[in-house]
N, C-alpha and C. Protein backbone atom coordinates (compact mmCIF):
# COMPACT_ATOMS: atom_id res chain seq x y z
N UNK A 1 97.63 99.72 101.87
CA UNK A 1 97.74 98.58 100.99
C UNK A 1 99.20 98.14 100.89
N UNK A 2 100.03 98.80 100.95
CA UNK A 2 101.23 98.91 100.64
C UNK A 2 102.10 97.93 101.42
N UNK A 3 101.93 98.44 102.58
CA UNK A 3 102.08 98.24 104.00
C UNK A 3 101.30 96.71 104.74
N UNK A 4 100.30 96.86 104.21
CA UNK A 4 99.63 94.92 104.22
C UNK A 4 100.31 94.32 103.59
N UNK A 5 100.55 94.39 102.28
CA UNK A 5 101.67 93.74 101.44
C UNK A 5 102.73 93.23 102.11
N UNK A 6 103.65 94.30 102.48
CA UNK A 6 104.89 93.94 102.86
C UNK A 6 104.93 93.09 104.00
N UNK A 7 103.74 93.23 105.13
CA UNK A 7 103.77 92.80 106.41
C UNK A 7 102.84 90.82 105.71
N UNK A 8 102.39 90.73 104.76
CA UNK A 8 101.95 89.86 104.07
C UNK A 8 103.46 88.93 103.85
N UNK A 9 104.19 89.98 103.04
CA UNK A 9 105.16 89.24 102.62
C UNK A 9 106.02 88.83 104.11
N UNK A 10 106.22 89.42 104.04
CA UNK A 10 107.55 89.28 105.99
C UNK A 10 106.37 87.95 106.53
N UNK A 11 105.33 88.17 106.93
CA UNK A 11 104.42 86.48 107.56
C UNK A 11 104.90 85.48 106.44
N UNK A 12 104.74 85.07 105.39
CA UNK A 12 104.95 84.41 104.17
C UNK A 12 106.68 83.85 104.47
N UNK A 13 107.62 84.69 105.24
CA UNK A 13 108.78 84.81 105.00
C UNK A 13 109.75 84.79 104.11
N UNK A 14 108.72 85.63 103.22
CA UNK A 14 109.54 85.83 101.57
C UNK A 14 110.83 86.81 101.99
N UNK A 15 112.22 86.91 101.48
CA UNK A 15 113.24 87.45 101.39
C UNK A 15 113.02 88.47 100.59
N UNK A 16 113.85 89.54 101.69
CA UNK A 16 113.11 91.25 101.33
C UNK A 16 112.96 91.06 99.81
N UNK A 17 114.11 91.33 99.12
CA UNK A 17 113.38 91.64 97.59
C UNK A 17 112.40 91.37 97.37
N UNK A 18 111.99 90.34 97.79
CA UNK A 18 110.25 89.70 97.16
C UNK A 18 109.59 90.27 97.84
N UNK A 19 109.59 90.49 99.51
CA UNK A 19 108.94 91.96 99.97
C UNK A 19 108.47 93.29 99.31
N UNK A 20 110.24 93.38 98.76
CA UNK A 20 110.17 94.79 98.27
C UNK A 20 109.51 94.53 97.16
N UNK A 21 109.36 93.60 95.94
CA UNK A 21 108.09 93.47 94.70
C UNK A 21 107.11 93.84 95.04
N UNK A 22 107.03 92.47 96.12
CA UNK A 22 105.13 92.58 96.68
C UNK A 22 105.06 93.75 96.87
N UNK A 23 105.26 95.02 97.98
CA UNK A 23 104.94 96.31 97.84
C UNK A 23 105.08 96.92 96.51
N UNK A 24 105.77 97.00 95.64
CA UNK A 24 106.03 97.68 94.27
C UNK A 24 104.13 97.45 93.62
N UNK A 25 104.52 96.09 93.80
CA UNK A 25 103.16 95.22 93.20
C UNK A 25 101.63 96.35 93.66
N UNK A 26 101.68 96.09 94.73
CA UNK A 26 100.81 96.62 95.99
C UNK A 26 100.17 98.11 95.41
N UNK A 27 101.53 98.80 94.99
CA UNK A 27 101.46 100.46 95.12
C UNK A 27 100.79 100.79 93.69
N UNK A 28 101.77 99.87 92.48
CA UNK A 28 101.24 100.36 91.22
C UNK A 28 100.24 99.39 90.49
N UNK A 29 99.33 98.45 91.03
CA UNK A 29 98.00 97.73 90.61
C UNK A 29 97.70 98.20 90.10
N UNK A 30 96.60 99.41 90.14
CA UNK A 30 95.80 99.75 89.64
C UNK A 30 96.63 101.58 89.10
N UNK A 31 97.16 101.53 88.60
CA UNK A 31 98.10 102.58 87.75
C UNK A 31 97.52 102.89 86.94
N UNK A 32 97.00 101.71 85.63
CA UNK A 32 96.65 102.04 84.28
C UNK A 32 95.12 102.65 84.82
N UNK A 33 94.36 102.53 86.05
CA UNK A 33 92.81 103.28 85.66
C UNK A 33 93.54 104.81 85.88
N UNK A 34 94.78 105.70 85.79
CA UNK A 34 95.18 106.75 84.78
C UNK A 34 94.23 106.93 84.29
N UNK A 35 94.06 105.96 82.88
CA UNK A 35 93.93 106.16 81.37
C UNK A 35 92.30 106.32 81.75
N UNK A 36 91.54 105.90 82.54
CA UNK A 36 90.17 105.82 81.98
C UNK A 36 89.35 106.85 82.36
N UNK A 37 88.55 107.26 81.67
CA UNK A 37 87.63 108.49 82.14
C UNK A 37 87.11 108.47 83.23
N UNK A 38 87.08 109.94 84.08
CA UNK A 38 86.62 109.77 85.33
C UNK A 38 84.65 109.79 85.04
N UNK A 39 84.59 109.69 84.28
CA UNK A 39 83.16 109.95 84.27
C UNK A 39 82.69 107.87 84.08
N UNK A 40 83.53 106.94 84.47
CA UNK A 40 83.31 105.69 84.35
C UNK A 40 84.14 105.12 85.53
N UNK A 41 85.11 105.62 86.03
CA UNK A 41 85.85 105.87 86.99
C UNK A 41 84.86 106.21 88.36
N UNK A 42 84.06 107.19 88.21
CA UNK A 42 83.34 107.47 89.58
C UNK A 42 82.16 107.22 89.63
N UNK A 43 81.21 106.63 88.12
CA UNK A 43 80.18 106.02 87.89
C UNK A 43 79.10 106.24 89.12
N UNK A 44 78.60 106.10 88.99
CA UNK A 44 77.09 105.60 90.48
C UNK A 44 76.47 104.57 89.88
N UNK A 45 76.72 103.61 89.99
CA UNK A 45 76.11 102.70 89.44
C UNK A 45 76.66 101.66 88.40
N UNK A 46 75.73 100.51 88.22
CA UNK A 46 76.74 99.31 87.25
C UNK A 46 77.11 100.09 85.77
N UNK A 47 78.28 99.53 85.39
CA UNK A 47 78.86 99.82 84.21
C UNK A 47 77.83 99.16 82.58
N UNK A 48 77.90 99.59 81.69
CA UNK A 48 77.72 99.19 80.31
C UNK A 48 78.56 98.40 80.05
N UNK A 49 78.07 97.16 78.95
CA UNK A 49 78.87 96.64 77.74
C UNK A 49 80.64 97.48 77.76
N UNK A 50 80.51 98.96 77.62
CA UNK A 50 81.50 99.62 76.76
C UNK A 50 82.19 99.77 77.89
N UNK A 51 81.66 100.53 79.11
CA UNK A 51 82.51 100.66 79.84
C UNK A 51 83.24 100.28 80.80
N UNK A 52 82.68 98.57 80.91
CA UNK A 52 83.41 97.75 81.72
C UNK A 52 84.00 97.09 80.58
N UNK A 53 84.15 96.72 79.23
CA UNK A 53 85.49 96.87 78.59
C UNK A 53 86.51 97.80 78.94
N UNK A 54 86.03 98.95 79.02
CA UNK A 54 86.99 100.15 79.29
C UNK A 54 87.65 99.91 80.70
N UNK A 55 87.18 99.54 81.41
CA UNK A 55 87.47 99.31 82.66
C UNK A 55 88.39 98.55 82.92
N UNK A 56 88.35 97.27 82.25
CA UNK A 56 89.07 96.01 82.23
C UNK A 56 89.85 96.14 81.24
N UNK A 57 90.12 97.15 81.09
CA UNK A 57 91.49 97.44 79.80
C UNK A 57 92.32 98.03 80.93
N UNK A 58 92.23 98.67 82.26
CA UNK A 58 93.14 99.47 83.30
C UNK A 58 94.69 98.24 83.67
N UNK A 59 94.44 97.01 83.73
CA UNK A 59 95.28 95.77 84.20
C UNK A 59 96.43 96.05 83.11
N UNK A 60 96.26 95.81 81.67
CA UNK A 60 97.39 96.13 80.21
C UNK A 60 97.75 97.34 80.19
N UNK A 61 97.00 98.85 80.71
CA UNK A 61 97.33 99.96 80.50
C UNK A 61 98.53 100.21 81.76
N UNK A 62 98.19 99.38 82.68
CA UNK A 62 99.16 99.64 84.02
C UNK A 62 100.08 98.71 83.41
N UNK A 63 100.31 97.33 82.79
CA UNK A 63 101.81 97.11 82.31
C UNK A 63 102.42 98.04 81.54
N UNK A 64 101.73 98.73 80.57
CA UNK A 64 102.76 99.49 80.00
C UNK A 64 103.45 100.93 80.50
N UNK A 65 102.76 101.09 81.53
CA UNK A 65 103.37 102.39 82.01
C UNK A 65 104.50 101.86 83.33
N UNK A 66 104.01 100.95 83.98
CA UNK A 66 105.40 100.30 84.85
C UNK A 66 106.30 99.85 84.03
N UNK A 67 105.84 99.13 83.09
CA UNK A 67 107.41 98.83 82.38
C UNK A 67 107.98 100.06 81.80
N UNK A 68 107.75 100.89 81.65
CA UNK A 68 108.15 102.16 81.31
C UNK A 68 108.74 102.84 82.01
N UNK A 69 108.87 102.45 83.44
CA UNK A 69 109.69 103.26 84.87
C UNK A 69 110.89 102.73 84.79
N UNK A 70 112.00 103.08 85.17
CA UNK A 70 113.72 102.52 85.13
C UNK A 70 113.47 102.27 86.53
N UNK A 71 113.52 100.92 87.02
CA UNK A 71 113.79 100.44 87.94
C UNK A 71 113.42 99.21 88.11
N UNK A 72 114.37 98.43 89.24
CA UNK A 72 114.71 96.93 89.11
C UNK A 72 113.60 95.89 89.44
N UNK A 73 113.56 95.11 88.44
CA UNK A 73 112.14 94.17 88.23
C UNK A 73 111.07 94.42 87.70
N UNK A 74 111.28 95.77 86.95
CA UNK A 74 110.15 95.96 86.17
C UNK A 74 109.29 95.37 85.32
N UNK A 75 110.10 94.14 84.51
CA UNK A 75 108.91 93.24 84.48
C UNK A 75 108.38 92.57 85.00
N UNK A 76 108.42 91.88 86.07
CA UNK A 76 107.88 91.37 87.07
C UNK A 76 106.90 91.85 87.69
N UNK A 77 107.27 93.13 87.75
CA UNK A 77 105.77 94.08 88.55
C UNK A 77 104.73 94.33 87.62
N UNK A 78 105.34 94.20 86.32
CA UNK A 78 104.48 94.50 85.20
C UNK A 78 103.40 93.31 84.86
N UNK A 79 103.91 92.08 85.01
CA UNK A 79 103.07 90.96 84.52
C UNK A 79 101.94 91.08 85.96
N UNK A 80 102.55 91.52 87.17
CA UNK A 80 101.68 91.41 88.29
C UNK A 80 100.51 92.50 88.21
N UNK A 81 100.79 93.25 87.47
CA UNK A 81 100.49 94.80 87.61
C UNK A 81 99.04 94.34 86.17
N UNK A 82 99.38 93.57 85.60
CA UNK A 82 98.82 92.99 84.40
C UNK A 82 97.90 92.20 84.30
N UNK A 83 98.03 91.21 85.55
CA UNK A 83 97.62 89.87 85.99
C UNK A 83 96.88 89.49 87.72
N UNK A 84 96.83 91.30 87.88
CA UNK A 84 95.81 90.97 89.32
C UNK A 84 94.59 91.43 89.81
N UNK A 85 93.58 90.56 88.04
CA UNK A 85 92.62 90.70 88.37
C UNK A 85 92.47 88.95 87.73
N UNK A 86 93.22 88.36 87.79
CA UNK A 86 92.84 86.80 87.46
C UNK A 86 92.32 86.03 88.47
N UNK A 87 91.62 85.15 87.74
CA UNK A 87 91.31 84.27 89.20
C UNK A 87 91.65 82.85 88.90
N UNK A 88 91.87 82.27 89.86
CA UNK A 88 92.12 80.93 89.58
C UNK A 88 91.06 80.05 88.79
N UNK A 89 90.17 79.98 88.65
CA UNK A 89 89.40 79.09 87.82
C UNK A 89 89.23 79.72 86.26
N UNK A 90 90.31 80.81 86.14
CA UNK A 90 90.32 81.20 84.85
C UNK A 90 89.00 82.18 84.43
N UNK A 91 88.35 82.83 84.99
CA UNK A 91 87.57 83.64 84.87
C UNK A 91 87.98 85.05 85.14
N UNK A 92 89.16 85.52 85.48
CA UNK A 92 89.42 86.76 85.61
C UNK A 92 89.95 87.35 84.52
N UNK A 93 90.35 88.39 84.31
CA UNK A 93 91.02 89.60 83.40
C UNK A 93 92.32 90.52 83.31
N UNK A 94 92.96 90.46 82.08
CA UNK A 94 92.52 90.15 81.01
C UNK A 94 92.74 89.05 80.57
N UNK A 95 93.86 87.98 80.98
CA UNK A 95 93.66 87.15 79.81
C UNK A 95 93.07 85.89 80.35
N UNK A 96 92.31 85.85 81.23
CA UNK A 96 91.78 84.94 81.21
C UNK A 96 92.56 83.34 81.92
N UNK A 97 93.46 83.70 82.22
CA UNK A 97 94.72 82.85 82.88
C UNK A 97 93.92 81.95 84.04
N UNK A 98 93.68 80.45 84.11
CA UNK A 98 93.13 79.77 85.06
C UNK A 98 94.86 79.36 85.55
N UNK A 99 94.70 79.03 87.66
CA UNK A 99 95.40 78.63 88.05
C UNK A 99 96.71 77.28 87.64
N UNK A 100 97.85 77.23 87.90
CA UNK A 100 98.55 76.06 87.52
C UNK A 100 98.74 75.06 88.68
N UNK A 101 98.16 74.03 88.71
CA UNK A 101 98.42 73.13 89.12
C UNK A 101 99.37 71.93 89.14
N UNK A 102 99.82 71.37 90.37
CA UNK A 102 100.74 70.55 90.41
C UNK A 102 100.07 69.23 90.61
N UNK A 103 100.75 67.87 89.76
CA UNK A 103 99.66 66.53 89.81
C UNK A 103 100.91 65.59 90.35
């Protein structure tokens, strides 16, 4: 994943730092499912009401533990780390963030 990223970013011809995010980005996504029980975590099958709340709480639990690392751009990785399960028509999680458009 890591490694798609970066080779994502380099096609894109983003300038390394933004490389080096996008991988940061890449590595610590999904960080905060840490916090969630493995017994909802390895599930067999669709989630409950409770535990796809629980689930969709992993996006806020991974900002606060990247912003919590000493190193450069940490918030940045954090809002990404926060914000990559959105979707553009505003139906993703958590907050619900629809795409910005230019008119």
């Amino acid at each position: 994943m890591i490694e798609l990223a970066g080779a994502f970013g380099r096609h894109c011809r983003f300038e390394a730092d933004m490389v080096r995010s996008l991988r940061l980005c890449a590595l610590f996504h999904d960080i905060g499912k840490i916090g969630i029980p493995d017994s909802i975590l390895f599930k067999d099958g669709p989630f409950d009401d409770e535990e796809w709340a629980e689930m969709r709480s992993h996006p806020e639990r991974g900002q606060r533990i990247v912003e919590a690392i000493d190193i450069e751009g940490v918030d940045e990785i954090g809002v990404a780390v926060r914000h990559h399960h959105e979707h553009f028509d505003g139906s993703g999680y958590p907050d619900g963030l629809p795409a910005k458009t230019s008119r």
